[in-house]
C-alpha atoms as a PDB file:
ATOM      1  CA  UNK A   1     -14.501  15.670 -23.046  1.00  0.00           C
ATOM      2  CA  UNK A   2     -12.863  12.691 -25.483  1.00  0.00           C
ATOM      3  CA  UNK A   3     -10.026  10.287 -25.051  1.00  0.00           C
ATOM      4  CA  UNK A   4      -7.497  12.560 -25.830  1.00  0.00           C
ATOM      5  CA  UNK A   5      -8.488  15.003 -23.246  1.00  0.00           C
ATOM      6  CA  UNK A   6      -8.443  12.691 -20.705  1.00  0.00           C
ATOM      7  CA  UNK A   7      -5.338  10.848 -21.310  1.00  0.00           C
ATOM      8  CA  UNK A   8      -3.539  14.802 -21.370  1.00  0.00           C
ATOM      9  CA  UNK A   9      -4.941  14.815 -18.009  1.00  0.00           C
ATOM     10  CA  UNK A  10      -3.756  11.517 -16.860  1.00  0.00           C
ATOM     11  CA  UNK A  11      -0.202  12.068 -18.180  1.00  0.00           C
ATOM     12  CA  UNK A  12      -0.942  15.600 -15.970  1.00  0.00           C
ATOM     13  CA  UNK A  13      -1.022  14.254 -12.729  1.00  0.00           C
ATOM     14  CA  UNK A  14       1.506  11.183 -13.233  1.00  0.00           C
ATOM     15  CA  UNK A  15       3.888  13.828 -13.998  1.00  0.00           C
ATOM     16  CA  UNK A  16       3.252  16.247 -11.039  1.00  0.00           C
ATOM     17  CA  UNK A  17       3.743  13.146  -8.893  1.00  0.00           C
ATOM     18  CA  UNK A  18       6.729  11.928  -9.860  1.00  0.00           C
ATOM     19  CA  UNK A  19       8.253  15.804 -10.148  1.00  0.00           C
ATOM     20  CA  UNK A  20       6.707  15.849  -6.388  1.00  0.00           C
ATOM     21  CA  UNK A  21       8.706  12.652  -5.563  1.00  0.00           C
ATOM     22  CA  UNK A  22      11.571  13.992  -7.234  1.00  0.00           C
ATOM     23  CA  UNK A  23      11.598  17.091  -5.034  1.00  0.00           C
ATOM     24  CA  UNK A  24      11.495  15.090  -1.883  1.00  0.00           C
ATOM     25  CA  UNK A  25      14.021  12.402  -2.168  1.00  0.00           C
ATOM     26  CA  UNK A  26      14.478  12.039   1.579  1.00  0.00           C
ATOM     27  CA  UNK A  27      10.836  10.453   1.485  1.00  0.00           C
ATOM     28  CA  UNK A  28      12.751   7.986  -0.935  1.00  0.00           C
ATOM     29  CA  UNK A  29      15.202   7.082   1.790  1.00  0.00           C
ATOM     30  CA  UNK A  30      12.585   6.997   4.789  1.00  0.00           C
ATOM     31  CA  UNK A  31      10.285   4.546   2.953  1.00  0.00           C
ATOM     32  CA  UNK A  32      13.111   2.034   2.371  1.00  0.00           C
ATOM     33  CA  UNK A  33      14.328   2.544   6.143  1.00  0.00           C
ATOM     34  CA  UNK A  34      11.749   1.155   7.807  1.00  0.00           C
ATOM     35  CA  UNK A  35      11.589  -1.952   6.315  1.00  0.00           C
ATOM     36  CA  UNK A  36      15.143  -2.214   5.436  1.00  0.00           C
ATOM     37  CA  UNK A  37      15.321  -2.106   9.407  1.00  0.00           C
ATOM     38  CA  UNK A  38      13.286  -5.092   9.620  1.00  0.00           C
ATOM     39  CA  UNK A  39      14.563  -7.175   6.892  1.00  0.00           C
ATOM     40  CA  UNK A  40      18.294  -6.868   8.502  1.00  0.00           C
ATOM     41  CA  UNK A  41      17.686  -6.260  12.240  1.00  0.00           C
ATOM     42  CA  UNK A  42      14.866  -7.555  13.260  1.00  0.00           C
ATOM     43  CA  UNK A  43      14.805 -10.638  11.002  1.00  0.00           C
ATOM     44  CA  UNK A  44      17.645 -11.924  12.128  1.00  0.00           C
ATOM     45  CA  UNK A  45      16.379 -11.862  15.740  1.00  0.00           C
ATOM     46  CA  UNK A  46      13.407 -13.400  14.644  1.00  0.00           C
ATOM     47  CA  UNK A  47      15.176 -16.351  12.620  1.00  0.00           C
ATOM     48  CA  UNK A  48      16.349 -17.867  15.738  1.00  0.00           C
ATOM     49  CA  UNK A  49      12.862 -18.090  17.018  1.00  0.00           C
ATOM     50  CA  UNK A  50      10.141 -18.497  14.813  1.00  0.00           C
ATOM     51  CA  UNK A  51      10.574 -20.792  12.362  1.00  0.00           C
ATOM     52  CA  UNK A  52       9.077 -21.193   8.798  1.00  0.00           C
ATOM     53  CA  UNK A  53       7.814 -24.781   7.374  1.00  0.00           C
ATOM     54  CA  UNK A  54       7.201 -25.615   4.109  1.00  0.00           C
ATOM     55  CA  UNK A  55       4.207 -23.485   3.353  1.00  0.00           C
ATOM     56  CA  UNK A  56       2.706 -22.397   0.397  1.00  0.00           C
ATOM     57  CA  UNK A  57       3.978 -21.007  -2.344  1.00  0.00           C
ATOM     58  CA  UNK A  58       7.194 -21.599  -1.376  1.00  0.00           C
ATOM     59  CA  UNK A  59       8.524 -25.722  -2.202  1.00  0.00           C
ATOM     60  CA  UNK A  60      11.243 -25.960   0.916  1.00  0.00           C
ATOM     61  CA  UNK A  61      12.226 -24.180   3.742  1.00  0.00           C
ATOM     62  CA  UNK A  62      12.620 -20.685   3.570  1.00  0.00           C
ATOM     63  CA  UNK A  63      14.883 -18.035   5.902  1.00  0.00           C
ATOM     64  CA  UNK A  64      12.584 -15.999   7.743  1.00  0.00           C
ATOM     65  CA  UNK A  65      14.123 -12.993   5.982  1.00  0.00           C
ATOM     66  CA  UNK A  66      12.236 -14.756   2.463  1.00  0.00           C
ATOM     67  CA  UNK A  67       8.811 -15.005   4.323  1.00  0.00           C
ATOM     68  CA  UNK A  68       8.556 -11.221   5.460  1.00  0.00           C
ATOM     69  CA  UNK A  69       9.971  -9.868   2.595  1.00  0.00           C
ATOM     70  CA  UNK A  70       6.425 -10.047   0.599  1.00  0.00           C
ATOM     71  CA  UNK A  71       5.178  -8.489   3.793  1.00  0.00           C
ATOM     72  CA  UNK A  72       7.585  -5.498   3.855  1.00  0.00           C
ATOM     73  CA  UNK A  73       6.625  -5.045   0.345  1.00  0.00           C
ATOM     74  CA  UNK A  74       3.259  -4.709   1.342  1.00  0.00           C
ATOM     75  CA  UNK A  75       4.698  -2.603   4.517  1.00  0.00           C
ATOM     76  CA  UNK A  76       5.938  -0.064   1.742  1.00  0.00           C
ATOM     77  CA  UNK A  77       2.572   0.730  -0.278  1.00  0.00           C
ATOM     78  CA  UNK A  78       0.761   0.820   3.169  1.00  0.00           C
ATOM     79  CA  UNK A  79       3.067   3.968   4.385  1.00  0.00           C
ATOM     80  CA  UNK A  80       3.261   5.770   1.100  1.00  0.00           C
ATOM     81  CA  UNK A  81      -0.647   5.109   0.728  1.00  0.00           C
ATOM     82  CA  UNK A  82      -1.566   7.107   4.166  1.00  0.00           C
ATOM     83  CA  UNK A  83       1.086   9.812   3.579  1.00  0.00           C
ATOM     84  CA  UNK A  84      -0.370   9.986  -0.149  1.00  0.00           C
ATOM     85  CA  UNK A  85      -3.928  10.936   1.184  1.00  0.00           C
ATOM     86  CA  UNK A  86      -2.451  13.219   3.326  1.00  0.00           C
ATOM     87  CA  UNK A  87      -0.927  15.074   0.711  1.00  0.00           C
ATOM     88  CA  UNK A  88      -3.931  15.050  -1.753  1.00  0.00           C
ATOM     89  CA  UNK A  89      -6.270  16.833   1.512  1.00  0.00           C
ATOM     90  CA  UNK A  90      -3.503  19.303   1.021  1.00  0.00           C
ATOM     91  CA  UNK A  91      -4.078  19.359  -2.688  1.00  0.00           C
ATOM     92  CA  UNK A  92      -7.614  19.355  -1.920  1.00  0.00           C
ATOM     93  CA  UNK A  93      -7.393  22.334  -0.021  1.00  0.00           C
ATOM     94  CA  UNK A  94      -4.378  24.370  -1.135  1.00  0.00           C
ATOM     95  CA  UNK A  95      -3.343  22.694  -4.444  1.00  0.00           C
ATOM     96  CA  UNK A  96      -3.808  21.621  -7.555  1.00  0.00           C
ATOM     97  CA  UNK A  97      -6.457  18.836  -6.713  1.00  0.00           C
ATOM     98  CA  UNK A  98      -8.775  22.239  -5.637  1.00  0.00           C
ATOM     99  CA  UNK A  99      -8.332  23.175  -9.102  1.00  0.00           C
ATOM    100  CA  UNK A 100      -8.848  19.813 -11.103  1.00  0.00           C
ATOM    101  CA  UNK A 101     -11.667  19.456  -9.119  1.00  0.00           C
ATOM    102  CA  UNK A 102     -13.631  22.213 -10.725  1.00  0.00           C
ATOM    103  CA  UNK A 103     -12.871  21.287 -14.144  1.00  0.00           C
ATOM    104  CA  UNK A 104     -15.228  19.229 -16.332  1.00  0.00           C
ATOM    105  CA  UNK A 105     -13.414  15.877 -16.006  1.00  0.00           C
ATOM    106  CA  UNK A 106     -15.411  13.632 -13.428  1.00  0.00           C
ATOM    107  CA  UNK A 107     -14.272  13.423 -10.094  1.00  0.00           C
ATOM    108  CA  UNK A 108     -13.940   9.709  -9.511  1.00  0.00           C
ATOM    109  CA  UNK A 109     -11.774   9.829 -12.996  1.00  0.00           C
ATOM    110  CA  UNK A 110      -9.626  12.202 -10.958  1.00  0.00           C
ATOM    111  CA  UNK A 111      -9.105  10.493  -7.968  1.00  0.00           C
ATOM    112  CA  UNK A 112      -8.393   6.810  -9.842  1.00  0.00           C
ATOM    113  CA  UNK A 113      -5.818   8.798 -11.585  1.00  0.00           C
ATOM    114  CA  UNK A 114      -4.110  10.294  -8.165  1.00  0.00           C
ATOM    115  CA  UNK A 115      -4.627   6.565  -6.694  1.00  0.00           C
ATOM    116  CA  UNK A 116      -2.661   5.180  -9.600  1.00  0.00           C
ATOM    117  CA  UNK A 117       0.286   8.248  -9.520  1.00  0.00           C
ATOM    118  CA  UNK A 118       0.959   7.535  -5.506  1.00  0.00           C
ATOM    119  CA  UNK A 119       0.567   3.721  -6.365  1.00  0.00           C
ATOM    120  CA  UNK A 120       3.101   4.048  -8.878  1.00  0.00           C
ATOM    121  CA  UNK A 121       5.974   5.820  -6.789  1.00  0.00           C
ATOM    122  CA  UNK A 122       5.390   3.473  -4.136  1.00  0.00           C
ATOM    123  CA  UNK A 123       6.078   0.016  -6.411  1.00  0.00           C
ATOM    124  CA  UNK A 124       8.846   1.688  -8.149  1.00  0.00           C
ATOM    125  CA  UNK A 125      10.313   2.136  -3.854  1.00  0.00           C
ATOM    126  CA  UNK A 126       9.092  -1.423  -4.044  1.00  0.00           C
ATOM    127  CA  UNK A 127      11.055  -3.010  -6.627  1.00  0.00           C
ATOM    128  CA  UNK A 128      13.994  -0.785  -4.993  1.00  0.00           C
ATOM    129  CA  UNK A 129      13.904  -2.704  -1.705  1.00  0.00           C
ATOM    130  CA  UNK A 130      13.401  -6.336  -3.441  1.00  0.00           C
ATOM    131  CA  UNK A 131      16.968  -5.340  -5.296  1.00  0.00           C
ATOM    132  CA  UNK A 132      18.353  -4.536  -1.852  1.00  0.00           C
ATOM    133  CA  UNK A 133      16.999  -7.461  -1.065  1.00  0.00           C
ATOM    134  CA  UNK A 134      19.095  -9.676  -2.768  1.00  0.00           C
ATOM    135  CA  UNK A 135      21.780  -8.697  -0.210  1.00  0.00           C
ATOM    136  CA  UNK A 136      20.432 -11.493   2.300  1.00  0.00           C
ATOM    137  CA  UNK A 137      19.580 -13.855  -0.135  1.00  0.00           C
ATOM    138  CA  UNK A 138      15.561 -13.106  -0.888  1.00  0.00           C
ATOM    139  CA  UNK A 139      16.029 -14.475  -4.705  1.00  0.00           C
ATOM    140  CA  UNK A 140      12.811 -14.654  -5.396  1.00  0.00           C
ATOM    141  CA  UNK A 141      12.382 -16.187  -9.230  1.00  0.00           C
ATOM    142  CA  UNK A 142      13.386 -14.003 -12.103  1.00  0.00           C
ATOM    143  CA  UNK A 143       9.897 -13.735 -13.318  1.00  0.00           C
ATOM    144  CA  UNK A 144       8.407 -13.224 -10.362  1.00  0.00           C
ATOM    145  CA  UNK A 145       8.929  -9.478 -10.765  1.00  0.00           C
ATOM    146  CA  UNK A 146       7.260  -8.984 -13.269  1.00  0.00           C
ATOM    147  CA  UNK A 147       4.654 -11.149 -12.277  1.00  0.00           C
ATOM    148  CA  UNK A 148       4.051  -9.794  -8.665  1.00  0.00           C
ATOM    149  CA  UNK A 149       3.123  -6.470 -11.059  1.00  0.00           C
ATOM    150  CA  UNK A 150      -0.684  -6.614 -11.297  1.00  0.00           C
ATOM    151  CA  UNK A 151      -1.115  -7.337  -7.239  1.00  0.00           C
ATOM    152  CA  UNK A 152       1.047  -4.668  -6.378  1.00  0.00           C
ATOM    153  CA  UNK A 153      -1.106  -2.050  -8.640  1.00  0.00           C
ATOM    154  CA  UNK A 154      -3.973  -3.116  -6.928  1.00  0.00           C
ATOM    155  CA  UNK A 155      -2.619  -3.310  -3.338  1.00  0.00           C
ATOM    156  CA  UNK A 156      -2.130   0.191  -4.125  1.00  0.00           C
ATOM    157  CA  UNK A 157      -5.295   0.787  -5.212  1.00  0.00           C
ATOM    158  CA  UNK A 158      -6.676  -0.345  -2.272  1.00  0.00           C
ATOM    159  CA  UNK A 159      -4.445   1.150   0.528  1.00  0.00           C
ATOM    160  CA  UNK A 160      -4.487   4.179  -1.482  1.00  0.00           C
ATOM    161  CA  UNK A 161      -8.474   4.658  -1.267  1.00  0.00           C
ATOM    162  CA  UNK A 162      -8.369   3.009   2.025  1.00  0.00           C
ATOM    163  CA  UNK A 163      -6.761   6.495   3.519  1.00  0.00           C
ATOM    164  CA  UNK A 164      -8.605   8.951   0.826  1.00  0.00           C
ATOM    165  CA  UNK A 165     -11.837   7.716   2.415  1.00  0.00           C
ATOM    166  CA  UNK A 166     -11.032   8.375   5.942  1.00  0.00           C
ATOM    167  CA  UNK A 167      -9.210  11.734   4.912  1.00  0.00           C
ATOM    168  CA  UNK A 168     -12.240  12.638   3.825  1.00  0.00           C
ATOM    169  CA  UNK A 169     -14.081  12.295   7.205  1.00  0.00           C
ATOM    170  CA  UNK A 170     -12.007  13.763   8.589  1.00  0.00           C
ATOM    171  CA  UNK A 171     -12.701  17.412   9.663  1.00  0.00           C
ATOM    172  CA  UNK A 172      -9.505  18.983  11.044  1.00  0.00           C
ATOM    173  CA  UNK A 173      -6.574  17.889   9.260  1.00  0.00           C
ATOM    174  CA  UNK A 174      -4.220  17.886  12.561  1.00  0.00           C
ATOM    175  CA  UNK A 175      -5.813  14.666  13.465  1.00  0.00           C
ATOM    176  CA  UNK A 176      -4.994  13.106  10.621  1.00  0.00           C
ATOM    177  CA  UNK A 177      -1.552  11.606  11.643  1.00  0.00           C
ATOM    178  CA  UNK A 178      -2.977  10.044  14.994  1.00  0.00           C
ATOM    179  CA  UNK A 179      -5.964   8.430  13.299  1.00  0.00           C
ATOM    180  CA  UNK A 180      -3.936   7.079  10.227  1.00  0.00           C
ATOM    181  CA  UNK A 181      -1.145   5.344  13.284  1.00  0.00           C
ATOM    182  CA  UNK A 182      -4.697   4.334  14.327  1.00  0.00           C
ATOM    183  CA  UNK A 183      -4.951   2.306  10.879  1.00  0.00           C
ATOM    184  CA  UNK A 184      -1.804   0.972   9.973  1.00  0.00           C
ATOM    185  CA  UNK A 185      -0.151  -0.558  13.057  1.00  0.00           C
ATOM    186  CA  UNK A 186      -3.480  -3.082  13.173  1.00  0.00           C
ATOM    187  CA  UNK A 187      -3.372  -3.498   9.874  1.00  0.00           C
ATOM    188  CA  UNK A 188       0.313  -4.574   9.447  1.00  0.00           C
ATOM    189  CA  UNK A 189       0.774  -6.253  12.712  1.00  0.00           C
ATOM    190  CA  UNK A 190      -2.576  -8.106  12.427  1.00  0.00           C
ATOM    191  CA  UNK A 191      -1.550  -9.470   9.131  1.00  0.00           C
ATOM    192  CA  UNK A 192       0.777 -12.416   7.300  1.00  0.00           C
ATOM    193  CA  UNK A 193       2.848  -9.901   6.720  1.00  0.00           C
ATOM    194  CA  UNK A 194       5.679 -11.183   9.813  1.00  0.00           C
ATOM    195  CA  UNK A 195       4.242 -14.420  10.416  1.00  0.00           C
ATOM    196  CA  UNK A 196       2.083 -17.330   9.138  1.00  0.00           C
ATOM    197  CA  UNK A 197      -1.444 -17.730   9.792  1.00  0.00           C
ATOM    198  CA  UNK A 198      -0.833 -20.853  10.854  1.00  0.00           C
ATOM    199  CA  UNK A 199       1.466 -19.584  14.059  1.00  0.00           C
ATOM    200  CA  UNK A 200      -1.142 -17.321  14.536  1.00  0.00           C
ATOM    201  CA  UNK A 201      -4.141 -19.688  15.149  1.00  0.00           C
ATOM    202  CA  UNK A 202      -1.741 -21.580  17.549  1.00  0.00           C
ATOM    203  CA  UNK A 203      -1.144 -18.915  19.901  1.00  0.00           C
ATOM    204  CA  UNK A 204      -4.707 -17.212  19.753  1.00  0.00           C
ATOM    205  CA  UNK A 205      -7.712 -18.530  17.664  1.00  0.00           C
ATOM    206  CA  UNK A 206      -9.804 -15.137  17.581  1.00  0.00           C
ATOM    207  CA  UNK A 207      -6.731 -13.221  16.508  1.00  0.00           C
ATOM    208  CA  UNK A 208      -6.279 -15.944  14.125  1.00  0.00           C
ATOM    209  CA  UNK A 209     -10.193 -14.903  12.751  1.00  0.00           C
ATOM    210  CA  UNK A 210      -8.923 -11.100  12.982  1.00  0.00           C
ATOM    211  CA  UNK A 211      -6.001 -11.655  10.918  1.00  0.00           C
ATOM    212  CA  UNK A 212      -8.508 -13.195   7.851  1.00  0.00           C
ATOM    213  CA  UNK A 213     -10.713 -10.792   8.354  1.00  0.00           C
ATOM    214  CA  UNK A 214      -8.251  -8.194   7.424  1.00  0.00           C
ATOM    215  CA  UNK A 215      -7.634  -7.203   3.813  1.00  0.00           C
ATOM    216  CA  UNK A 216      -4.097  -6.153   4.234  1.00  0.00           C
ATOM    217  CA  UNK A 217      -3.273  -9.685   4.971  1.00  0.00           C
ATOM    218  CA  UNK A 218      -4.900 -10.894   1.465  1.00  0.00           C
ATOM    219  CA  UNK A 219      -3.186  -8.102  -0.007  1.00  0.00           C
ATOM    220  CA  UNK A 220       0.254  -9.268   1.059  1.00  0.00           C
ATOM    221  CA  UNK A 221      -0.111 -13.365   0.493  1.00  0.00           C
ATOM    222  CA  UNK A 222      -1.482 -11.957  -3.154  1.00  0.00           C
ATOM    223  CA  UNK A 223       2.261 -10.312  -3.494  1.00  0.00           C
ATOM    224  CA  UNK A 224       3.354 -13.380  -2.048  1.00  0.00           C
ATOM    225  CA  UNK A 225       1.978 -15.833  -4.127  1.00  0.00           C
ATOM    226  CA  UNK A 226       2.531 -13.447  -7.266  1.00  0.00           C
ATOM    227  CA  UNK A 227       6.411 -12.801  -6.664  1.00  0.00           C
ATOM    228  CA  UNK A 228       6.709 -16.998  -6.840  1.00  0.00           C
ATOM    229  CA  UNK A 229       5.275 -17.139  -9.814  1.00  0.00           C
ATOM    230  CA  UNK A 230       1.727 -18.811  -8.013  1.00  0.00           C
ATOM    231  CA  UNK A 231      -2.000 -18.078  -8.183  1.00  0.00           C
ATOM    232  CA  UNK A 232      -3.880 -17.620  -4.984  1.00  0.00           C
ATOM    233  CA  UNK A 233      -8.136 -16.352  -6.254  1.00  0.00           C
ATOM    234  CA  UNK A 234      -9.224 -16.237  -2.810  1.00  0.00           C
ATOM    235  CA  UNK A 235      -6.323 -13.416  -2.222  1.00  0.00           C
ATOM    236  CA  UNK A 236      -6.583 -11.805  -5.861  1.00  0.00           C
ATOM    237  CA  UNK A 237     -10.354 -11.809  -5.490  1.00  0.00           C
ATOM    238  CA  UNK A 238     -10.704 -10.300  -1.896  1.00  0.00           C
ATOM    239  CA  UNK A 239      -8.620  -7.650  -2.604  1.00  0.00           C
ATOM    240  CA  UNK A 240      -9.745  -6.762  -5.914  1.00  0.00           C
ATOM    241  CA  UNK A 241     -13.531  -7.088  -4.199  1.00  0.00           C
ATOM    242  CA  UNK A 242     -12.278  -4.726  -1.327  1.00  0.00           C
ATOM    243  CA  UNK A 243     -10.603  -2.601  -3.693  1.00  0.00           C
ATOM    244  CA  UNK A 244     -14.045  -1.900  -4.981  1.00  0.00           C
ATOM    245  CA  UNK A 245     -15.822  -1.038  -2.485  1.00  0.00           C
ATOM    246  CA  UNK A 246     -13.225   1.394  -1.125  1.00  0.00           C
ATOM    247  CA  UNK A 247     -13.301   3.452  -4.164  1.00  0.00           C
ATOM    248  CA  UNK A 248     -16.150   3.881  -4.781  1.00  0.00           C
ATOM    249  CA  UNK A 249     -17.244   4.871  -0.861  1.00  0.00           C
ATOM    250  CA  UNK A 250     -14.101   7.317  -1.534  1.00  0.00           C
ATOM    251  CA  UNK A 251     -15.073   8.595  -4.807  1.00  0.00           C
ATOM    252  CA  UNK A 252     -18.748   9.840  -3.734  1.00  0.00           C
ATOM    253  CA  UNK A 253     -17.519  10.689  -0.502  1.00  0.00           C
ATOM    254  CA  UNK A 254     -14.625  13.267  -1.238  1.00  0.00           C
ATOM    255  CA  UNK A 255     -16.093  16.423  -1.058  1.00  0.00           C
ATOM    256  CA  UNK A 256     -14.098  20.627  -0.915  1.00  0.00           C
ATOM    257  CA  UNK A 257     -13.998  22.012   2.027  1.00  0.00           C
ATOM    258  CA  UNK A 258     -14.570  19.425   4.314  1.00  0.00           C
ATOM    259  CA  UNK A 259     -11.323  19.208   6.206  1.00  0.00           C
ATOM    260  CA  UNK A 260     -10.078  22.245   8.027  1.00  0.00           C
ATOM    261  CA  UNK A 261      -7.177  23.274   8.686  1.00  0.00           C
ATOM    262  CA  UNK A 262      -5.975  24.576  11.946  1.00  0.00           C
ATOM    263  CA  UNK A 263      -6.160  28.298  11.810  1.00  0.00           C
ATOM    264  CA  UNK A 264      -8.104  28.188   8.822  1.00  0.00           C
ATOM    265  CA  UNK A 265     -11.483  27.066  10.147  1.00  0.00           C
END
């Protein structure tokens, strides 16, 4: 197989997943919904009560609505992540992943390249709700979209193996839905994404230790610190070292025919 092989392939799937996108434009709406809901509604709830000092990256005081908005951003990739893996067990199964994966190209070439389609749609939704955004005054820097780019990619990359590898231990694909609500209401809620870590470690010290130990929270204060045009290592490193590890326990673990479907086993 050479280069040109593989970038034909690469253009391949990009294409089928944005065509797939295309074809389901209510998943477009549903994505920016949720966190639409929380940027508006719940936000301004929130403002009243918890509020935001001067905290890194940001220079003065924010409006809540500027603090969560990295989050939601991060809120975004997490949903389109788990509903990606579902989809590729389907392709796994039924569709065209069952056929790429008998070709010559190397599996974990494969699955990169489906990580990095899904991870695509989901920061172009991304840079959709930061536009909406604007409408309550999250002006974020004009650089700062471009340069929140690199830790959105990899946030994706992340999230994206994070729910190929436990699709792929997963044996009947009905169960699917419960474990992955199982995964990402920890992960968000246990996160920076709504609040500061700070708050947390005031109001409970071990949840406080939780909350580090979490990727998705170094995920989102990368965003964070990206979209303000700052550098944060620890949160560029962790994720890009959890990033990693994920892949590459999803890459040798994704194997045909493991998942069943109901009425098919």
């Amino acid at each position: 197989m050479n280069a040109t092989q593989y970038w034909h392939c690469f253009i391949g799937i990009q294409t089928r997943e944005w065509l797939r996108f295309w074809q389901q434009r209510t998943r477009f709406a549903s994505a920016l919904v949720r966190p639409l809901l929380w940027l508006v509604v719940f936000a301004a709830g929130f403002r009243a009560v918890l509020g935001i000092s001067i905290i890194p990256p940001y220079e003065t005081y924010i409006t809540y609505e500027t603090y969560i908005a990295p989050g939601l951003c991060g809120m975004i990739i997490l949903f389109n992540s788990m509903q990606g893996a579902l989809s590729m067990v389907y392709d796994r199964e039924l569709g065209s992943m069952r056929v790429l994966l008998m070709s010559p190209l190397p599996r974990p070439f494969l699955l990169v390249t489906k990580l990095l389609a899904m991870g695509v749609v989901s920061i172009g939704q991304v840079y959709v709700f930061l536009l909406l955004a604007l409408l309550v005054d999250v002006e974020p820097p004009a650089w700062g979209y471009l340069a929140v780019l690199p830790a959105l990619i990899l946030t994706s990359l992340m999230l994206g193996a994070l729910g190929l590898l436990i699709a792929t231990w997963i044996k009947q694909l009905e169960n699917f839905a419960g474990v992955m609500n199982f995964v990402i209401f920890p992960m968000f809620f246990m996160s920076s994404a709504l609040y500061p870590l700070w708050r947390m470690n005031e109001a409970s010290p071990w949840l406080y230790w939780v909350c580090q130990f979490n990727p998705f929270t170094h995920a989102v204060e990368a965003i964070r610190f990206s979209l303000y045009l700052e550098w944060n290592p620890m949160a560029f490193g962790i994720t890009a070292g959890v990033t990693v590890v994920l892949a590459l326990l999803a890459t040798t673990g994704f194997r045909p025919q493991r998942t069943r479907i109901l009425g098919t086993a």
